[in-house]
N, C-alpha and C. Protein backbone atom coordinates (compact mmCIF):
# COMPACT_ATOMS: atom_id res chain seq x y z
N UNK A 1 -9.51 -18.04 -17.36
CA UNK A 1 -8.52 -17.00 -17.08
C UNK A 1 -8.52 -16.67 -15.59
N UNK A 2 -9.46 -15.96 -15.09
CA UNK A 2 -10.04 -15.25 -13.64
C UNK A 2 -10.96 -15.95 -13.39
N UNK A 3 -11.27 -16.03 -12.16
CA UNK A 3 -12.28 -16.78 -11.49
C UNK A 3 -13.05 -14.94 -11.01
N UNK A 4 -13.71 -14.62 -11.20
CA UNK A 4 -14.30 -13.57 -10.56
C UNK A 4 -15.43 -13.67 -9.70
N UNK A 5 -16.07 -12.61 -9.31
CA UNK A 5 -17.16 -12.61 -8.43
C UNK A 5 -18.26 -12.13 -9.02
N UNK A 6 -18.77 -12.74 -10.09
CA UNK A 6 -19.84 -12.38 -10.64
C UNK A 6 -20.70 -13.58 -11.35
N UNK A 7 -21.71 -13.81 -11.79
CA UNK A 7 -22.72 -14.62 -12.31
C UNK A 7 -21.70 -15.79 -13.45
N UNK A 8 -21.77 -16.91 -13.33
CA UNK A 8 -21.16 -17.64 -14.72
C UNK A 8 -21.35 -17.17 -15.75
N UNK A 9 -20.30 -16.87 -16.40
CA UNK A 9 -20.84 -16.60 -18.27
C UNK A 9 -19.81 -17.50 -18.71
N UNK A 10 -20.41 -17.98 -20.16
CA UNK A 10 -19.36 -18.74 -21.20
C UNK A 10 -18.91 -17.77 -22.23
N UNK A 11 -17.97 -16.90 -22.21
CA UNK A 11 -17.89 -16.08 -23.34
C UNK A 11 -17.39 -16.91 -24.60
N UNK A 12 -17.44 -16.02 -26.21
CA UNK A 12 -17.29 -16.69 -26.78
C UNK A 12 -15.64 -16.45 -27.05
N UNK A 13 -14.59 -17.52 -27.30
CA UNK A 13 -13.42 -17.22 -27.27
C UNK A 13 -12.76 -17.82 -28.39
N UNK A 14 -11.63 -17.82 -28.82
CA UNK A 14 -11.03 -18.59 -30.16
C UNK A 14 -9.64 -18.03 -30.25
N UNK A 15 -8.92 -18.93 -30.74
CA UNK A 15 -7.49 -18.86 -30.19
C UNK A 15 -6.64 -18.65 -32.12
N UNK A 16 -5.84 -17.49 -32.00
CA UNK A 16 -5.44 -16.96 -33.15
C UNK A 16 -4.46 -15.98 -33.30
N UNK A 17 -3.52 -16.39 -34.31
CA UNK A 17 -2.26 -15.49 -34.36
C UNK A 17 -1.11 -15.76 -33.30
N UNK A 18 -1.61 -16.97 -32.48
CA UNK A 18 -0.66 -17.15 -31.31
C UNK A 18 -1.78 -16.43 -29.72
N UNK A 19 -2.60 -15.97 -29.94
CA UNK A 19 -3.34 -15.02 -28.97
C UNK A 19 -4.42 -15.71 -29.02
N UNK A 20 -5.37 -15.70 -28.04
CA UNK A 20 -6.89 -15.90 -27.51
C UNK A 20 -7.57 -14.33 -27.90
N UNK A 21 -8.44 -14.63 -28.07
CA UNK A 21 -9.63 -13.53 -28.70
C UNK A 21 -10.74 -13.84 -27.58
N UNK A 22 -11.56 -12.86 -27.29
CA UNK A 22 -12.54 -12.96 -26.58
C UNK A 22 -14.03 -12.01 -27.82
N UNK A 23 -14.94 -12.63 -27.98
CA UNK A 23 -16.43 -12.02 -28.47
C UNK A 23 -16.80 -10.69 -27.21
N UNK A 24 -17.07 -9.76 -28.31
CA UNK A 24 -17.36 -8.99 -27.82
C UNK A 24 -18.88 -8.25 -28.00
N UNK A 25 -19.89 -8.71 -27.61
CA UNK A 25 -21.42 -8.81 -28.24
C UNK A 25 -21.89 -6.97 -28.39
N UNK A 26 -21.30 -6.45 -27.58
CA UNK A 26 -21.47 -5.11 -27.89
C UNK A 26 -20.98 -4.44 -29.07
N UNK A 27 -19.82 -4.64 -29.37
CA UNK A 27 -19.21 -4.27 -30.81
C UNK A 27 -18.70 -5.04 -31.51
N UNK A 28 -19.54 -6.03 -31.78
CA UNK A 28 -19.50 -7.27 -32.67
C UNK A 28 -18.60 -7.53 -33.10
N UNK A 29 -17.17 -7.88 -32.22
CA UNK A 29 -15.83 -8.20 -32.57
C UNK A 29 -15.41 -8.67 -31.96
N UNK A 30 -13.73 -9.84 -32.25
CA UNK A 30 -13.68 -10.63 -31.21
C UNK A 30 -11.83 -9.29 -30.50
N UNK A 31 -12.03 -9.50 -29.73
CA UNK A 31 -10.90 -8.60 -28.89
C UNK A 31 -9.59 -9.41 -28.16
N UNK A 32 -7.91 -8.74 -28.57
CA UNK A 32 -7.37 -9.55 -27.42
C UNK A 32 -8.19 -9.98 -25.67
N UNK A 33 -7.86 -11.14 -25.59
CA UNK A 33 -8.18 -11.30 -24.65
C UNK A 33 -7.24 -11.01 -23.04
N UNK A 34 -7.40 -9.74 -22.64
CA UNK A 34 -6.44 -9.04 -21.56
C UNK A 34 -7.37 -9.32 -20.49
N UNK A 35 -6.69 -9.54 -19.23
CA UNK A 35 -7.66 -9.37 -17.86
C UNK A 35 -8.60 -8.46 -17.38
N UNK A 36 -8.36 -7.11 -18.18
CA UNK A 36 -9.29 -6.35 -17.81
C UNK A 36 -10.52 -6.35 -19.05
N UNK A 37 -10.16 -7.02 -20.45
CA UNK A 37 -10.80 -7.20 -20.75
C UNK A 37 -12.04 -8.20 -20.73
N UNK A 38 -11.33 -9.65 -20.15
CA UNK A 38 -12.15 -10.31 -19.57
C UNK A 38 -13.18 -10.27 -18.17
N UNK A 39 -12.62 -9.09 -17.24
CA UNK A 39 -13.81 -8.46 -16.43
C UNK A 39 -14.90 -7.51 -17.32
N UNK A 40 -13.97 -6.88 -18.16
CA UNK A 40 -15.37 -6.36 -18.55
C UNK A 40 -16.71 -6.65 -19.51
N UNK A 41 -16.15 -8.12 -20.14
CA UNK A 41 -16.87 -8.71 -20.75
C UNK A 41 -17.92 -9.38 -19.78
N UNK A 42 -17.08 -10.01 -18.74
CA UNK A 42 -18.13 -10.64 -17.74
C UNK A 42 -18.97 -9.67 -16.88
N UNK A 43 -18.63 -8.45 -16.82
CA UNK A 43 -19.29 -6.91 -16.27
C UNK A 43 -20.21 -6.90 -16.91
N UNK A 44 -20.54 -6.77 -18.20
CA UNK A 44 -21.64 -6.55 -19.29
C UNK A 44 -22.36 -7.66 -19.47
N UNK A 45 -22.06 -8.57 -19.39
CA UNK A 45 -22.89 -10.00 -19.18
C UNK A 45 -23.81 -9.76 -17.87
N UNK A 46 -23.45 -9.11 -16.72
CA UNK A 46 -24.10 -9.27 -15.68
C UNK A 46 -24.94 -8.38 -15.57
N UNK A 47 -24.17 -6.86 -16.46
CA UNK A 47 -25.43 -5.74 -16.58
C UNK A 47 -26.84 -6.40 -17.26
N UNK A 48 -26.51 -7.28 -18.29
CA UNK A 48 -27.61 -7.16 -19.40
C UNK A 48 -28.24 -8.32 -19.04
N UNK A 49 -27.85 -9.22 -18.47
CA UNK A 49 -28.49 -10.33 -18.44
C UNK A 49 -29.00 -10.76 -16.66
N UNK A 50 -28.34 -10.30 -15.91
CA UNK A 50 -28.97 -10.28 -14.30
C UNK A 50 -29.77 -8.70 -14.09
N UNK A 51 -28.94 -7.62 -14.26
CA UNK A 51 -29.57 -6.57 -14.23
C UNK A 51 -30.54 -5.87 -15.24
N UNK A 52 -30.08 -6.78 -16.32
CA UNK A 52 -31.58 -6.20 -17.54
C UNK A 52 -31.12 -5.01 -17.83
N UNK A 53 -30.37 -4.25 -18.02
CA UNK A 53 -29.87 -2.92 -18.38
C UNK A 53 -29.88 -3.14 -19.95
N UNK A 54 -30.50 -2.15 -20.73
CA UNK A 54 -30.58 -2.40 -22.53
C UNK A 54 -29.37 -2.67 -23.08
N UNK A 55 -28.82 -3.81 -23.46
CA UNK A 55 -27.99 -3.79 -24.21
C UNK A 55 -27.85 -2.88 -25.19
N UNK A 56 -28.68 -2.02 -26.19
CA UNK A 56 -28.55 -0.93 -26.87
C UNK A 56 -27.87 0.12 -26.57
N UNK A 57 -28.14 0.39 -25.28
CA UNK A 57 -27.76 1.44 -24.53
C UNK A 57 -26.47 1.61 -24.15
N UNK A 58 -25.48 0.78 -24.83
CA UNK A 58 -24.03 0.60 -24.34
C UNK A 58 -23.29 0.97 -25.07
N UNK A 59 -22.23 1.90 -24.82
CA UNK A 59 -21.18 2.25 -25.41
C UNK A 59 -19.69 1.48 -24.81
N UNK A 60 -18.98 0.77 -25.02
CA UNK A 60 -17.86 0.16 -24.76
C UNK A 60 -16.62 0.95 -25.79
N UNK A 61 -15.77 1.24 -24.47
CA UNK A 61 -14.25 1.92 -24.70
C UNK A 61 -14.79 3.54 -25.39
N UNK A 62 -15.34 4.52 -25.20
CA UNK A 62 -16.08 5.20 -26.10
C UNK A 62 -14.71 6.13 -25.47
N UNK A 63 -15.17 7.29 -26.84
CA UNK A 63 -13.61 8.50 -26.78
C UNK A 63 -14.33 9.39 -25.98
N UNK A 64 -13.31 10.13 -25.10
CA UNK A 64 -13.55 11.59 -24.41
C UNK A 64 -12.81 12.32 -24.19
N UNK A 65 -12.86 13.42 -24.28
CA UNK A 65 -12.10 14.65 -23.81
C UNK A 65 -11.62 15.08 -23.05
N UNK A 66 -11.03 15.36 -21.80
CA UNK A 66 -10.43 15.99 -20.94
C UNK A 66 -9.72 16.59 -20.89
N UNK A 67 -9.95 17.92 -20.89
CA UNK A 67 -8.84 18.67 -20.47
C UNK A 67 -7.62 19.08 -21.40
N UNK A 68 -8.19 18.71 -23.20
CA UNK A 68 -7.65 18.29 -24.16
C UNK A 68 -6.57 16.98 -23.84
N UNK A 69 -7.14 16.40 -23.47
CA UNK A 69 -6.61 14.98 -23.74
C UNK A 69 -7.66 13.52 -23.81
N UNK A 70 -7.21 12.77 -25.08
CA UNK A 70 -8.12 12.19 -25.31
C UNK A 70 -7.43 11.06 -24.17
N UNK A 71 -9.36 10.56 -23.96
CA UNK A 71 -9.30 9.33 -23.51
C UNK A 71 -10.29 8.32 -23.18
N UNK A 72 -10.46 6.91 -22.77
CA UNK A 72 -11.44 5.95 -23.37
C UNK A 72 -12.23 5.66 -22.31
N UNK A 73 -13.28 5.81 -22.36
CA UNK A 73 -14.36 5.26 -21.01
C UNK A 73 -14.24 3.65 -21.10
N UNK A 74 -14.53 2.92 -20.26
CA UNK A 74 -14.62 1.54 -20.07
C UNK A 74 -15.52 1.18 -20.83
N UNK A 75 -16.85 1.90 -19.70
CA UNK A 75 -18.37 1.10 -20.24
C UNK A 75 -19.16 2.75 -19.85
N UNK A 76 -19.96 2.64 -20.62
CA UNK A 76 -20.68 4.07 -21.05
C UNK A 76 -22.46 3.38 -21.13
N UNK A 77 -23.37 3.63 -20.01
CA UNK A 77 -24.16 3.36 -20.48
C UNK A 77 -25.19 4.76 -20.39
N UNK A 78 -26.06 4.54 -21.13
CA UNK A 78 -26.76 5.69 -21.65
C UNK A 78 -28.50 5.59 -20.88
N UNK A 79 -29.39 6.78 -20.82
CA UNK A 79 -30.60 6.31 -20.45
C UNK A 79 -31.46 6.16 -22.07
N UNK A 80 -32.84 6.46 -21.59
CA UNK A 80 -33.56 6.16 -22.72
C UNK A 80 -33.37 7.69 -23.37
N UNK A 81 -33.03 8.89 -22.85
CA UNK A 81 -33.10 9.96 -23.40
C UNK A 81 -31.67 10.07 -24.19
N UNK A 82 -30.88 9.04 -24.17
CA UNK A 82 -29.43 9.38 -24.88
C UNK A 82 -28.39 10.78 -23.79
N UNK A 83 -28.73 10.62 -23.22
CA UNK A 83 -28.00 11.02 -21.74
C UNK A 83 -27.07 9.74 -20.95
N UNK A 84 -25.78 10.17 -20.67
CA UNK A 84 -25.06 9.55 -19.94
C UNK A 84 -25.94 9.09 -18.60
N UNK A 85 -25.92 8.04 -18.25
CA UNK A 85 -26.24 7.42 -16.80
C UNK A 85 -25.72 6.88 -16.08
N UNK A 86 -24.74 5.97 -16.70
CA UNK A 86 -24.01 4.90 -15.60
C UNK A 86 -22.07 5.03 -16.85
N UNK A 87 -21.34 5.41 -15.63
CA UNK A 87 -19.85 5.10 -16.22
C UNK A 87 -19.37 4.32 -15.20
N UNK A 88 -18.51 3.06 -16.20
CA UNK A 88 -18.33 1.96 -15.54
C UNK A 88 -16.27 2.35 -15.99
N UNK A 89 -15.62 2.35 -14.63
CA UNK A 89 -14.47 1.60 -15.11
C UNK A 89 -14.11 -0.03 -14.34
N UNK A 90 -13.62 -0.61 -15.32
CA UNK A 90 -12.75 -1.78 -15.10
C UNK A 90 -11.42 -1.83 -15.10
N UNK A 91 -10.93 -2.79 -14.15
CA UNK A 91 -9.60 -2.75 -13.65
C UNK A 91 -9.58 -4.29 -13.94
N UNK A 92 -8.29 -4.73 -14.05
CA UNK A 92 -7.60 -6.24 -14.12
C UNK A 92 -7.77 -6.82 -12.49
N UNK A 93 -8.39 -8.27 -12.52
CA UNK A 93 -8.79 -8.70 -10.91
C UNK A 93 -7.23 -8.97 -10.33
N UNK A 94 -6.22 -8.35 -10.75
CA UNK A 94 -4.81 -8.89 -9.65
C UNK A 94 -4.41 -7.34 -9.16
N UNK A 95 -5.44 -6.12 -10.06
CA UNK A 95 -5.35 -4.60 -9.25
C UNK A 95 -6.20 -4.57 -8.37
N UNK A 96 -5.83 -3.79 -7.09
CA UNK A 96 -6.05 -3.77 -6.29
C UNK A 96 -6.95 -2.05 -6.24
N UNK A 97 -8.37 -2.40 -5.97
CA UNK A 97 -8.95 -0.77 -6.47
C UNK A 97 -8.86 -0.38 -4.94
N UNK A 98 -8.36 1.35 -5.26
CA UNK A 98 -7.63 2.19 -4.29
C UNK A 98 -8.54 3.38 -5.10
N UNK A 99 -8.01 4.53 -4.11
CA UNK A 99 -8.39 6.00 -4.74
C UNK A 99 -8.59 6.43 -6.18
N UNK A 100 -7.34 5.64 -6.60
CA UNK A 100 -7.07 6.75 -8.11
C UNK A 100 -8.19 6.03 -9.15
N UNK A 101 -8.26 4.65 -8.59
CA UNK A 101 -9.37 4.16 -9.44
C UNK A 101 -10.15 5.09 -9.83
N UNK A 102 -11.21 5.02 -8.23
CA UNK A 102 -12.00 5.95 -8.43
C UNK A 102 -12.05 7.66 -8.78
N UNK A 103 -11.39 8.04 -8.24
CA UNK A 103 -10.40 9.48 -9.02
C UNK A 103 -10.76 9.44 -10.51
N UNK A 104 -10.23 8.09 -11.08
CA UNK A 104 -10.08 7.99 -12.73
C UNK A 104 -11.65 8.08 -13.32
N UNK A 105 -12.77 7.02 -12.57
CA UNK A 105 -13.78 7.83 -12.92
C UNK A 105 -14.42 9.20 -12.88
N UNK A 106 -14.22 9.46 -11.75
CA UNK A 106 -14.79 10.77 -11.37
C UNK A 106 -14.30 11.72 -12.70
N UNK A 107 -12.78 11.88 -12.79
CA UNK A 107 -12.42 13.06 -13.67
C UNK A 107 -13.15 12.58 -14.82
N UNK A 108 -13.21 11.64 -15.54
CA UNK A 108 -14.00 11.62 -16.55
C UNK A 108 -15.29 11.75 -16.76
N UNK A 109 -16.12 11.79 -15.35
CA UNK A 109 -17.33 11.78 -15.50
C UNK A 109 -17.47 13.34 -15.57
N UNK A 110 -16.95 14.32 -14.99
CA UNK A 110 -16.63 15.79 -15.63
C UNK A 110 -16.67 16.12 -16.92
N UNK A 111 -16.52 15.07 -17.96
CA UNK A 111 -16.96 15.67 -19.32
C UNK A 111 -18.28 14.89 -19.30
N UNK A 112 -18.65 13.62 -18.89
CA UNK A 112 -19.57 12.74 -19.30
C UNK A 112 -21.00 13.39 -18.55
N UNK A 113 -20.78 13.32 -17.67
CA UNK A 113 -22.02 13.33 -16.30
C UNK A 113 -22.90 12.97 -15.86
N UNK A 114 -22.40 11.39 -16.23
CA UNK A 114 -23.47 10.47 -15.60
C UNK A 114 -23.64 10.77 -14.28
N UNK A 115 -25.30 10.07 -14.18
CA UNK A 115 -25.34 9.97 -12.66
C UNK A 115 -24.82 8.84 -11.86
N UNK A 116 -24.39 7.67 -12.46
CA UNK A 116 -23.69 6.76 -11.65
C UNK A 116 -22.62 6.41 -11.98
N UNK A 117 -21.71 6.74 -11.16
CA UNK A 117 -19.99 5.97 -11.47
C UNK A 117 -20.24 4.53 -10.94
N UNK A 118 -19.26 3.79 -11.34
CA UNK A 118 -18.76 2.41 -10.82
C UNK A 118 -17.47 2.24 -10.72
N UNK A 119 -16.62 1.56 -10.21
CA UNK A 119 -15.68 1.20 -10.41
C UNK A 119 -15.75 -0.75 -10.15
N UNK A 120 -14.97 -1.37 -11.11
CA UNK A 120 -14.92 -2.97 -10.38
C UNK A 120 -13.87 -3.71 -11.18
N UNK A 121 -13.22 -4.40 -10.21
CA UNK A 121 -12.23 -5.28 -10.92
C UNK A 121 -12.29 -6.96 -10.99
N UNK A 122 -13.66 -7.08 -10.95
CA UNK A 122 -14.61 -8.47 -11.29
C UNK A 122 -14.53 -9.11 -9.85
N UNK A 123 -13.80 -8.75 -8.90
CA UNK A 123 -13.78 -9.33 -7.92
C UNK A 123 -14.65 -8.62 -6.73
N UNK A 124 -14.19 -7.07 -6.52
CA UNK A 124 -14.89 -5.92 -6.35
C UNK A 124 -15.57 -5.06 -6.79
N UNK A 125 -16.92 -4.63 -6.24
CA UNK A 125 -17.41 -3.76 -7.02
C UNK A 125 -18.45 -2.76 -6.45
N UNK A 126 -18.01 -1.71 -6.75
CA UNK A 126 -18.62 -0.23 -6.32
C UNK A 126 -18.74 0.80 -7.11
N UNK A 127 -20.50 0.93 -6.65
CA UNK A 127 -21.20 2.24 -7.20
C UNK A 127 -21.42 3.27 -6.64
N UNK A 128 -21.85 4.54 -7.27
CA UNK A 128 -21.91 5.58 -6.25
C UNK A 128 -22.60 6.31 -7.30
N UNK A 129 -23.68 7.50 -6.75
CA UNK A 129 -24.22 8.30 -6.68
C UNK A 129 -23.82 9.32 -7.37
N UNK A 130 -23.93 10.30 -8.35
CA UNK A 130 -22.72 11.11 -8.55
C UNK A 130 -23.29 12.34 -7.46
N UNK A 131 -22.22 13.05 -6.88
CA UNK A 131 -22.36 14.18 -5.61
C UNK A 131 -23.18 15.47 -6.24
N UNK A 132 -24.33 15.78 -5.35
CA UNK A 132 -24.92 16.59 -6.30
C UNK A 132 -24.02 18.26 -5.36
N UNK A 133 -24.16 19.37 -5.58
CA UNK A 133 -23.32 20.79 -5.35
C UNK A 133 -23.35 20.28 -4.15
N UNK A 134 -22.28 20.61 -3.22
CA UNK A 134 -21.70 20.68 -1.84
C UNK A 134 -21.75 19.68 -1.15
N UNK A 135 -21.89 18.14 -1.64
CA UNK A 135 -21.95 17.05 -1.32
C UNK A 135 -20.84 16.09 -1.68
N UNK A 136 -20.97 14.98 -0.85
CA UNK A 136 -20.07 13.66 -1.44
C UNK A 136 -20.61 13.06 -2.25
N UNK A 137 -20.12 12.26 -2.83
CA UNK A 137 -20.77 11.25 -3.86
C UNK A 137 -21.26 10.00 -3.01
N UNK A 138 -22.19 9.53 -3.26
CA UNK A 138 -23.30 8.39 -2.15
C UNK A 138 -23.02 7.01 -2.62
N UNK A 139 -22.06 6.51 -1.72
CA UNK A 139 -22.13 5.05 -2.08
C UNK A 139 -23.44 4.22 -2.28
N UNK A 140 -23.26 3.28 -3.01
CA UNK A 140 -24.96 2.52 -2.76
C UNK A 140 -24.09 0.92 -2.37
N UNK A 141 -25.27 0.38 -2.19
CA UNK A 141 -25.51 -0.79 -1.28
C UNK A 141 -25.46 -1.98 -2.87
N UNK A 142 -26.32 -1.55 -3.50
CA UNK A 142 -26.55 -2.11 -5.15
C UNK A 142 -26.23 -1.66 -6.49
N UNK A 143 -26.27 -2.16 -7.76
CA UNK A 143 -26.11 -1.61 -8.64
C UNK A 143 -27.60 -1.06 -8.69
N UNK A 144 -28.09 0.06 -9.13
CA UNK A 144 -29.44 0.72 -9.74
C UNK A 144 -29.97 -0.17 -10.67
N UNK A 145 -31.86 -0.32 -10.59
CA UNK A 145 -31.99 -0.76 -11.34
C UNK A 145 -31.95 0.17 -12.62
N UNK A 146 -32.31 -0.08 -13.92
CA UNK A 146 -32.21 1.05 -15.12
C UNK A 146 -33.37 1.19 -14.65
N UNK A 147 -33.87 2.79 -14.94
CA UNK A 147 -34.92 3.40 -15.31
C UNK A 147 -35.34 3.96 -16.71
């Protein structure tokens, strides 16, 4: 599909109904296969398998609240205490990540409150710090390792 900027993976794929399906090892289903879905499959491949982040610990597309309006986190990962830690959004690699990207995490991390946003569109990719009172939010250099 995308050539991205991240580690090789072979996902598992199968072609049906006229559509490609992509495996989805987190919620053991196979999913249209959309561009942003295929970054974020290859996103989670790189968490769990270069970064070692618990696969357990993952919530994919999970529901939230805002502001009474529902809406879907990307990637939701959790610590060992069942506390939000890391919110991941994904974007399709032909979007171009700008402000609102990040905007789009931030407001959601207002109900969530992880400590690390991300944003990446398999090509790009940036983390940050969440801003603790009267601060910016702290870009980092790396993804965190899990603690």
């Amino acid at each position: 599909m995308f050539k991205l900027n991240l580690p090789q993976f072979n996902p598992t794929l199968k072609k049906e109904q006229g559509k490609v399906w992509i495996f989805d090892g987190i919620r053991k289903k196979y999913l249209v296969l959309t561009p942003e879905e295929w970054v974020r499959q290859h996103f989670i491949n790189y968490l769990i398998m270069e970064m070692k982040y618990p696969k357990s610990l993952f919530r994919i597309e999970g529901s939230l609240t805002y502001n009474k309006l529902q809406k879907r986190s990307d990637i939701l990962i959790f610590d060992r205490a069942g506390k939000p830690w890391m919110l991941i959004e994904c974007k399709s690699p032909t979007i171009k990540l700008n402000q609102k990207a990040f905007n789009q995490v931030a407001v959601y991390n207002m109900t969530l409150d992880a400590k690390y946003l991300a944003v990446t569109n398999g090509m790009a990719h940036f983390c940050f710090e969440k801003a603790s009172a009267g601060n910016e939010p702290k870009a980092l250099q790396h993804f965190p390792l899990f603690e």
